[in-house]
Protein backbone atom coordinates (compact mmCIF):
# COMPACT_ATOMS: atom_id res chain seq x y z
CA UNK A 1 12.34 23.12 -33.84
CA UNK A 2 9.46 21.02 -35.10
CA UNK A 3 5.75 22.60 -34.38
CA UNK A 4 4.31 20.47 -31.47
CA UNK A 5 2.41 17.64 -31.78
CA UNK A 6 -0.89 19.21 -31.01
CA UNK A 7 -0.88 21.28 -33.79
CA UNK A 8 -1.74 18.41 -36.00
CA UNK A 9 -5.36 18.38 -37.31
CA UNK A 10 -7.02 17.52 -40.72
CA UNK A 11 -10.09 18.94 -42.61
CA UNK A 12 -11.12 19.03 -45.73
CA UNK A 13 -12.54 21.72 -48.70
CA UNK A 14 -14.30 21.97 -52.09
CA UNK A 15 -12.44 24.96 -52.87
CA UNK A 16 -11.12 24.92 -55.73
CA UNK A 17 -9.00 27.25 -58.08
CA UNK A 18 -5.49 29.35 -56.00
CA UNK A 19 -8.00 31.02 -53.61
CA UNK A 20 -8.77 30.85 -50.27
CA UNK A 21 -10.06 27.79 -49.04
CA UNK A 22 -13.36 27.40 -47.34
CA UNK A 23 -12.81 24.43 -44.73
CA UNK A 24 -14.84 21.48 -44.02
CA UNK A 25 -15.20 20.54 -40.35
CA UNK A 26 -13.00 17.67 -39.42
CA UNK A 27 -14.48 14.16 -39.22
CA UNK A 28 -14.33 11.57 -35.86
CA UNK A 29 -10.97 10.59 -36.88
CA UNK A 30 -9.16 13.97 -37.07
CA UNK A 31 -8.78 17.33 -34.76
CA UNK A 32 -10.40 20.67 -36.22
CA UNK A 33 -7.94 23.33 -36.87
CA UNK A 34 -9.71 25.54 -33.96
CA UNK A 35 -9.29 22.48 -31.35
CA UNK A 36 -5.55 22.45 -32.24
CA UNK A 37 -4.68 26.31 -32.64
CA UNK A 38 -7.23 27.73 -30.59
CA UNK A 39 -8.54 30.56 -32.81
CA UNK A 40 -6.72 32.57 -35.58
CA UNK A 41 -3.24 31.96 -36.05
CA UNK A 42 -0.51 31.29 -39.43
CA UNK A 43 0.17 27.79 -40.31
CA UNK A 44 2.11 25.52 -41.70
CA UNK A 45 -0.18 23.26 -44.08
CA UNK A 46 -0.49 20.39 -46.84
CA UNK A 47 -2.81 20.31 -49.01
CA UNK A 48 -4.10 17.27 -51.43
CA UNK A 49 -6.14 16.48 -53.82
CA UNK A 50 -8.30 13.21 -53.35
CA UNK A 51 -7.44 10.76 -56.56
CA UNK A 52 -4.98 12.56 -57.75
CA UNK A 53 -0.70 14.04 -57.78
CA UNK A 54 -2.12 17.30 -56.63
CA UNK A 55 -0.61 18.89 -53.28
CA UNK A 56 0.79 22.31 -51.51
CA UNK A 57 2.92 22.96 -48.67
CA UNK A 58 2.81 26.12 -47.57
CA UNK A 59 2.53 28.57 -44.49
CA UNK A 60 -0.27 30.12 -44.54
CA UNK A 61 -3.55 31.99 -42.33
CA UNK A 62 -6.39 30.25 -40.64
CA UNK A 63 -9.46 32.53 -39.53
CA UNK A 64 -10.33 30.91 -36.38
CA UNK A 65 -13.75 29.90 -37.80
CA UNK A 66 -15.68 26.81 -37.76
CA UNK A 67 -15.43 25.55 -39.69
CA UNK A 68 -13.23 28.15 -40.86
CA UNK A 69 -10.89 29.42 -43.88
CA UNK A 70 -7.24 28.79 -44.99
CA UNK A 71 -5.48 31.85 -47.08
CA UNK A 72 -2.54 30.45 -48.52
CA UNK A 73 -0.04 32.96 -48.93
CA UNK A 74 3.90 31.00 -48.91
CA UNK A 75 4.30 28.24 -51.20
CA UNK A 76 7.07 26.06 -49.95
CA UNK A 77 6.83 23.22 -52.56
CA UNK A 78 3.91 21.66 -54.54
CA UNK A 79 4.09 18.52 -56.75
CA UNK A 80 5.03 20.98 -60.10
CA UNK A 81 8.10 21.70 -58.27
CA UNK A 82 7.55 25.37 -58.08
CA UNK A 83 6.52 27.89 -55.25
CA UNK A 84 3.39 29.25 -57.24
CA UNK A 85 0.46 28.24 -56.05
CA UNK A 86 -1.07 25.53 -56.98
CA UNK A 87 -4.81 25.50 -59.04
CA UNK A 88 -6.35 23.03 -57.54
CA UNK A 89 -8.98 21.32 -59.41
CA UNK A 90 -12.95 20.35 -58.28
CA UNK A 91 -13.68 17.45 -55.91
CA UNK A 92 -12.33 16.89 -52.07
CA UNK A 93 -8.91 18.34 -50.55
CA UNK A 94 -7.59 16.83 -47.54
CA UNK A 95 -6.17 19.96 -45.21
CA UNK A 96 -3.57 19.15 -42.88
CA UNK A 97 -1.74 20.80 -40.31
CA UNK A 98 1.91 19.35 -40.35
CA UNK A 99 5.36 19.92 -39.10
CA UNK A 100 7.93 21.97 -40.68
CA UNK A 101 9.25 19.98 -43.64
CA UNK A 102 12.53 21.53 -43.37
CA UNK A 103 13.20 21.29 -39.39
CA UNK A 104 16.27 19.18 -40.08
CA UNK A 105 17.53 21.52 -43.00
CA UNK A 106 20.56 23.32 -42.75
CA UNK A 107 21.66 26.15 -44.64
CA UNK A 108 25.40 27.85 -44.47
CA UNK A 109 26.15 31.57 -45.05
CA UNK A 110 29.28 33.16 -44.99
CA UNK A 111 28.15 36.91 -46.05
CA UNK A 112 24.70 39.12 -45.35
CA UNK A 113 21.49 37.29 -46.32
CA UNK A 114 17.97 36.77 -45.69
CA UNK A 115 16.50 34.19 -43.50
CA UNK A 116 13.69 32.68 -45.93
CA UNK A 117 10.23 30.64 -45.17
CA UNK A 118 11.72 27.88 -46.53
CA UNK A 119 14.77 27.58 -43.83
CA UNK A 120 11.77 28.01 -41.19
CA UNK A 121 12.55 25.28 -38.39
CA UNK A 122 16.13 24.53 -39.89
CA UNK A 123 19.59 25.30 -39.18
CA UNK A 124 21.52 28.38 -39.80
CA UNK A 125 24.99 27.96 -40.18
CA UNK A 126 27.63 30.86 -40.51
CA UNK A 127 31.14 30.23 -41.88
CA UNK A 128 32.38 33.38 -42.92
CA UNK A 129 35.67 35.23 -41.62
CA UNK A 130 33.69 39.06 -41.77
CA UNK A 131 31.08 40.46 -39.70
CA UNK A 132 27.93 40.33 -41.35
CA UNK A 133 23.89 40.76 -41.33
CA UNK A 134 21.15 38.05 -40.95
CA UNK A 135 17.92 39.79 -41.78
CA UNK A 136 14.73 37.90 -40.76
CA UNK A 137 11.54 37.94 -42.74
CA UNK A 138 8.66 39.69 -41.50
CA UNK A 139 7.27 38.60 -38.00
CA UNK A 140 3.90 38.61 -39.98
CA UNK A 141 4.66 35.75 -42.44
CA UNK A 142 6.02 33.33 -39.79
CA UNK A 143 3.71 30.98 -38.11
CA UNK A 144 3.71 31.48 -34.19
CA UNK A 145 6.42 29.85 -31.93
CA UNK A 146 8.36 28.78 -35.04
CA UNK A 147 11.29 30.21 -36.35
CA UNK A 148 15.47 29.46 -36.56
CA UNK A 149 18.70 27.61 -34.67
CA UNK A 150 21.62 30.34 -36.08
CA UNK A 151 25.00 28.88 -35.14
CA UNK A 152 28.37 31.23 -35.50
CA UNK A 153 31.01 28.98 -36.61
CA UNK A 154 33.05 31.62 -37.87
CA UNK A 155 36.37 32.89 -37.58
CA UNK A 156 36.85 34.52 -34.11
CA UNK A 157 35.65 38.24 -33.89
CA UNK A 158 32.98 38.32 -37.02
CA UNK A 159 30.20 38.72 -35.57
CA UNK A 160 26.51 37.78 -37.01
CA UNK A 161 24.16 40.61 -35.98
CA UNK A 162 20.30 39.45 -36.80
CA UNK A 163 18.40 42.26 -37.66
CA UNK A 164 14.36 42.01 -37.72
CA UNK A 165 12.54 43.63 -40.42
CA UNK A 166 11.86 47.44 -40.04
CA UNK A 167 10.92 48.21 -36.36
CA UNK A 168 10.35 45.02 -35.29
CA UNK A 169 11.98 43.72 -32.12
CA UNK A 170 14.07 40.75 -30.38
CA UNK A 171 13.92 40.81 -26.83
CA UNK A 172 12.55 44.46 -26.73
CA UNK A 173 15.51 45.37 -28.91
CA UNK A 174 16.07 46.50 -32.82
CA UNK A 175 18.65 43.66 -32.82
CA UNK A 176 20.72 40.74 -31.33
CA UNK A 177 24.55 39.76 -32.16
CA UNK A 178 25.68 36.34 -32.12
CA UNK A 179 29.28 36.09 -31.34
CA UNK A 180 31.80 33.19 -32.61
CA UNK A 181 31.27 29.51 -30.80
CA UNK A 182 27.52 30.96 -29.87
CA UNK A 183 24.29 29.42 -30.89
CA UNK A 184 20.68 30.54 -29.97
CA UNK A 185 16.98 30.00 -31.09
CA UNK A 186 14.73 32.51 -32.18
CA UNK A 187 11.23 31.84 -32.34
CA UNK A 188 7.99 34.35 -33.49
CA UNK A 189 5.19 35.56 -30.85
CA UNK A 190 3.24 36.76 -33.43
CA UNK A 191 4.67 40.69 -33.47
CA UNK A 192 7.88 39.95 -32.21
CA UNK A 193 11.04 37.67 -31.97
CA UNK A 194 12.74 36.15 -28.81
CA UNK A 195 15.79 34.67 -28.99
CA UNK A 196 17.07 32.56 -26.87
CA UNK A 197 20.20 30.55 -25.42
CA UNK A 198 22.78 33.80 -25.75
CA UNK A 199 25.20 34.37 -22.63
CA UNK A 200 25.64 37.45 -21.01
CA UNK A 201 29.21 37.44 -21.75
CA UNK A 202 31.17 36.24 -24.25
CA UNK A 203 34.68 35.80 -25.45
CA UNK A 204 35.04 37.58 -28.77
CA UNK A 205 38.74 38.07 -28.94
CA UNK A 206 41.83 37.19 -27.51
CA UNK A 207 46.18 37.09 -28.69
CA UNK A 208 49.38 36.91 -27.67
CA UNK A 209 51.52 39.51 -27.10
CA UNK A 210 54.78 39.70 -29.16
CA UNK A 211 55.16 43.04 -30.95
CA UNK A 212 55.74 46.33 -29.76
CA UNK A 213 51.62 47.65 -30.17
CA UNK A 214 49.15 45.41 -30.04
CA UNK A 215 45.52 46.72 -31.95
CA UNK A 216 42.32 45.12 -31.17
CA UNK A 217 39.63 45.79 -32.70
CA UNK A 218 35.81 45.55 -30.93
CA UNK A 219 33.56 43.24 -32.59
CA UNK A 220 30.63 43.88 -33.90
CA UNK A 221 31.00 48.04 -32.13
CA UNK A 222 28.19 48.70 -34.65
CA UNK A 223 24.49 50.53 -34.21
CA UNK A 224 23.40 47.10 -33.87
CA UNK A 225 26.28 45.83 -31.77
CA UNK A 226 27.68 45.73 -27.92
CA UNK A 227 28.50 48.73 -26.43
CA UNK A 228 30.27 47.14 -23.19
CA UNK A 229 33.23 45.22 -23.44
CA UNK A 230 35.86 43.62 -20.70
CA UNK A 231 39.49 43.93 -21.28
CA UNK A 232 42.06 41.38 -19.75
CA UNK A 233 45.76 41.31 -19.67
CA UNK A 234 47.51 38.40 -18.64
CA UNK A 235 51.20 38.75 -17.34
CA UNK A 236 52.52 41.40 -19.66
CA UNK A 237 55.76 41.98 -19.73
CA UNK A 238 57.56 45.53 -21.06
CA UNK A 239 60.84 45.73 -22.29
CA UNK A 240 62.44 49.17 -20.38
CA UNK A 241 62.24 49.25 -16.69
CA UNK A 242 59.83 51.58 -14.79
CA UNK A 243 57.75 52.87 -17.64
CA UNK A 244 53.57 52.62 -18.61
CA UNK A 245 51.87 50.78 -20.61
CA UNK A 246 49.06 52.67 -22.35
CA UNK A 247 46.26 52.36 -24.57
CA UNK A 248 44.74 54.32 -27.33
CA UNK A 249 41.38 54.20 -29.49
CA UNK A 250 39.98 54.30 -33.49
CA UNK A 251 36.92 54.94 -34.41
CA UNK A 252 37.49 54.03 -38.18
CA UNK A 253 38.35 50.59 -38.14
CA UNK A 254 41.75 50.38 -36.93
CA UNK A 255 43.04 52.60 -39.88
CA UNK A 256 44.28 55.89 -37.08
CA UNK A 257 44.48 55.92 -33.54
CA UNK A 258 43.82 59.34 -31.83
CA UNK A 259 47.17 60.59 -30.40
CA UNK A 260 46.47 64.41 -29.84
CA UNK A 261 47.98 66.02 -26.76
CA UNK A 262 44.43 66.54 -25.43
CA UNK A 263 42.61 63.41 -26.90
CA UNK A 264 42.08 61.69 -23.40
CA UNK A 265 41.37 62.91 -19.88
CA UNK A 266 42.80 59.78 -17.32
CA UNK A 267 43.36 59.42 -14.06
CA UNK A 268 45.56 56.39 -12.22
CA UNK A 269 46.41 55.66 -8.41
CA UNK A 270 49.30 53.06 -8.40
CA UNK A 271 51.17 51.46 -5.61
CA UNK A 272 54.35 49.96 -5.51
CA UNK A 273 55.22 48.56 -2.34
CA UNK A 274 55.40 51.20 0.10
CA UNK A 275 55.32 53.91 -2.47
CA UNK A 276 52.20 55.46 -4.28
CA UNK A 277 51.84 57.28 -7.30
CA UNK A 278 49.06 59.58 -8.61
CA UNK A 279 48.64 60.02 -12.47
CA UNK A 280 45.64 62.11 -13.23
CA UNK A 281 45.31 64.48 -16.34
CA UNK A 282 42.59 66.47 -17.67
CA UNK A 283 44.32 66.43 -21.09
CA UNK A 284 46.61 63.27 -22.36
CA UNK A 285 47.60 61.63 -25.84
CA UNK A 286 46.33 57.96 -23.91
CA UNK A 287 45.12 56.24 -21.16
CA UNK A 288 47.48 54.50 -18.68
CA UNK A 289 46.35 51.22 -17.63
CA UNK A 290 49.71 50.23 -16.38
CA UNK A 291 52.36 52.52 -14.26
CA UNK A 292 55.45 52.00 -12.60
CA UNK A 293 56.56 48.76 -13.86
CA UNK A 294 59.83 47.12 -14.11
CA UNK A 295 60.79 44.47 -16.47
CA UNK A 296 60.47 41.97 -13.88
CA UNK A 297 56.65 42.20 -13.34
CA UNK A 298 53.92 40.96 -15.36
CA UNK A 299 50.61 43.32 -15.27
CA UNK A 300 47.73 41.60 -14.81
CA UNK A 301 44.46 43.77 -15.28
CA UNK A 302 40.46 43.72 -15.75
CA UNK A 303 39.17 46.75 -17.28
CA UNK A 304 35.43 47.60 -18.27
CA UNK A 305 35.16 49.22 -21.60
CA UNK A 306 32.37 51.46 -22.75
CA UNK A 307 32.80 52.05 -26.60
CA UNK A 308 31.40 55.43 -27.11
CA UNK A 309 29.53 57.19 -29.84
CA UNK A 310 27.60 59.78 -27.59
CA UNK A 311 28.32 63.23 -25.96
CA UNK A 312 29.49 63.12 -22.04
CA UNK A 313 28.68 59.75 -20.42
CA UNK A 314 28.43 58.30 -23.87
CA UNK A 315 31.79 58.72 -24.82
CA UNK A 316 34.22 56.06 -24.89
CA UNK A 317 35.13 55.18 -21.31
CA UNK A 318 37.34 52.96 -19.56
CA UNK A 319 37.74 51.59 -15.79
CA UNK A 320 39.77 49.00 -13.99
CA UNK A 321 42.10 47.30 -11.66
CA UNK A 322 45.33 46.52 -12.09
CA UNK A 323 48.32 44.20 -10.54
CA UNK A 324 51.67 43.27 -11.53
CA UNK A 325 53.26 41.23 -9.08
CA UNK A 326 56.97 41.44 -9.68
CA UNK A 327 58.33 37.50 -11.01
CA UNK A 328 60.66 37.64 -7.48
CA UNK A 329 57.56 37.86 -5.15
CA UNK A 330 59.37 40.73 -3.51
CA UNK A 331 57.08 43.62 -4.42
CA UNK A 332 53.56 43.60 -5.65
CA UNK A 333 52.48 46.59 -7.47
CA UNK A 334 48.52 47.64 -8.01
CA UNK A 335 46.16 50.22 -9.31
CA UNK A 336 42.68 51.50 -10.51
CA UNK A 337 42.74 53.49 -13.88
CA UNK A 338 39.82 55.12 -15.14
CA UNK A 339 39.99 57.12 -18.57
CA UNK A 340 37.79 58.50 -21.35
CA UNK A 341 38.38 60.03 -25.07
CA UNK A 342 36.74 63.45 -25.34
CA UNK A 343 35.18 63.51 -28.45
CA UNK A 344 32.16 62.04 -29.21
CA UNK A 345 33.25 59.12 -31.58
CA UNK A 346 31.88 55.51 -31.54
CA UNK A 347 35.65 53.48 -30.85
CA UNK A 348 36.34 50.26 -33.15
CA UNK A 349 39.62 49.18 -31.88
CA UNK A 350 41.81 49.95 -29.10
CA UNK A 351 45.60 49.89 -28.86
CA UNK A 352 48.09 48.39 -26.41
CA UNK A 353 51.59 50.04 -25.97
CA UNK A 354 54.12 51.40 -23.61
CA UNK A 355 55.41 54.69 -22.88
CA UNK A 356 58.78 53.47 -23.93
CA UNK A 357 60.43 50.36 -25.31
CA UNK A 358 57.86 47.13 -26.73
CA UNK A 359 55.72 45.06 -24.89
CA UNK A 360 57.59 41.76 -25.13
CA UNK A 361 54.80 38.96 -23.77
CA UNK A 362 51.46 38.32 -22.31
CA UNK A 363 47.91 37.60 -23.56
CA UNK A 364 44.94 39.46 -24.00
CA UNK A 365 41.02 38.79 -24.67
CA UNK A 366 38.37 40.68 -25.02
CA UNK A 367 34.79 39.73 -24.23
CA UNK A 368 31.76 41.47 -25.10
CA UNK A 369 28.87 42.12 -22.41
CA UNK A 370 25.30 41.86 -23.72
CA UNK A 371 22.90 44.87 -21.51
């Protein structure tokens, strides 16, 4: 994302030394900085020295004077091949605004790291396999309307979360998450970040079914990540006839699932042709999403997912509808399930099983809902 063309201007200064520069109004041929900016505002500048192999580039604050003043402050390069910067010595500098010199730079990460200056404009590339961290430099230091492309080519389900420094915000937020096969912009205002390009939903997740549980864990179910997530189940098949298939929840990473006897309140209306069953309970070791099923349907379902970590309505909840038309077309069997663990844990991963006997086939996927 290249600066726009009417940021470019030119003056000039006598200033010599690492100080601040005291700015020469532009000539006939050039724009002043304050035609081209409009008042105070960080830069992105070059520097040279008339006559000689002296020059900065660097990011750095204009005054909104006129003529004005430059305080460098980010070295990018200079012609030692150092970010110091640079003494410059007596007799004319040309002062020019530019664009980025690294828009077309791209830098890969795999693990937590810091956005720098230097990437400003440039592409930032993730190719790990674990959840991880992209912390942004200061909205301070960056130069208005400029700032990164981050790209999540990852493995499925790591998650990059970019985290602004200290209180600062994206969107009105202390964070965004940028799932697997997403891309977005972020750009600076000045005291904040927006980011841009990011769906409402996306797919995080997803499997097929072919063991008797089936744990999935919900990306990125951090203080920075989602807290909504949609579950769907694609023509899963049980092995025993008439039995439910139910799910469970972790909150520490997929290592326990609770199981107690009271662990879940749950309630369930399924039909099954003519017939109707009621499942409610104010105390359960799961959550049915799935009742009365033979082994020649396939449940279908949609389920929303809250994932928790507060007392009451915070807690991890769970709603939905759900089908399993029977492979014959004779019967068609449906529901709505609603459920919710009673403790006051954030849930990482949820688990798929039935009440008896293995799930045999199907699919699942998860997506993640951003509020």
């Amino acid at each position: 994302m290249p600066l726009p063309s009417a940021f470019l201007a030119q003056q000039t200064s006598n200033t010599s030394g690492t100080g601040t520069l005291n700015l020469v109004l532009a000539d006939a041929r050039f724009r002043s900085f304050l035609t081209a900016v409009g008042g105070a505002a960080r830069i992105v500048y070059r520097i040279s020295r008339s006559g000689t192999t002296e020059w900065e580039i660097g990011i750095g604050a204009y005054d909104g004077g006129t003529p004005g003043t430059l305080t460098r402050s980010t070295v990018i390069a200079n012609h030692l091949g150092t970010t110091a910067l640079v003494s410059f010595g007596s007799g004319t500098k040309d002062v020019q605004l530019l664009s980025l010199p690294n828009q077309q730079r791209q830098t890969d990460f795999s693990s937590t790291t810091t956005a720098a200056l230097a990437d400003l404009g440039g592409l930032l590339r993730f190719t790990g396999s674990a959840s991880c961290t992209l912390n942004l430099p200061a909205v301070a230091t960056v130069p208005v309307n400029t700032g990164y492309t981050i790209v999540n080519q990852g493995t499925l389900g790591a998650v990059v979360t970019i985290d602004p420094s200290g209180s600062e915000t994206i969107n009105g937020v202390l964070g965004q998450f940028v799932f697997a096969n997403e891309a977005c912009e972020i750009r600076s205002t000045g005291s904040s970040w927006i980011c841009m390009g990011l769906a409402s939903m996306a797919l995080v997740s997803t499997g097929t079914i072919a063991t008797s549980v089936v744990d999935i864990a919900l990306p990125g179910s951090g203080s920075l990540g989602p807290e909504r997530f949609v579950l769907e189940l694609d023509h899963v098949d049980i092995q025993t006839d008439n039995q439910q298939i139910l799910l469970r929840t972790s909150s520490d990473g997929g290592s326990s699932y609770a199981s107690g006897a009271s662990d879940y309140l749950r309630s369930a209306i399924f039909n099954s042709g003519a017939s109707s069953v009621n499942s409610g309970a104010a105390a359960s070791s799961s959550i049915i999403i799935g009742s009365n099923m033979d082994n020649a349907s396939l449940l279908c379902g949609r389920y929303d997912i809250w994932a928790g970590g507060g007392s009451g309505p915070e807690r991890f909840q769970l709603q939905g509808m759900a089908y399993a038309p029977e492979s014959t077309g004779a019967l068609l069997e449906g529901g709505m399930v609603a459920g919710k663990r009673q403790d006051d844990a954030r849930v990482t991963n949820i688990r798929l099983l039935a009440s008896s006997g293995d799930l045999v086939s199907g699919t699942w996927r998860v997506y993640a809902i951003r509020t």
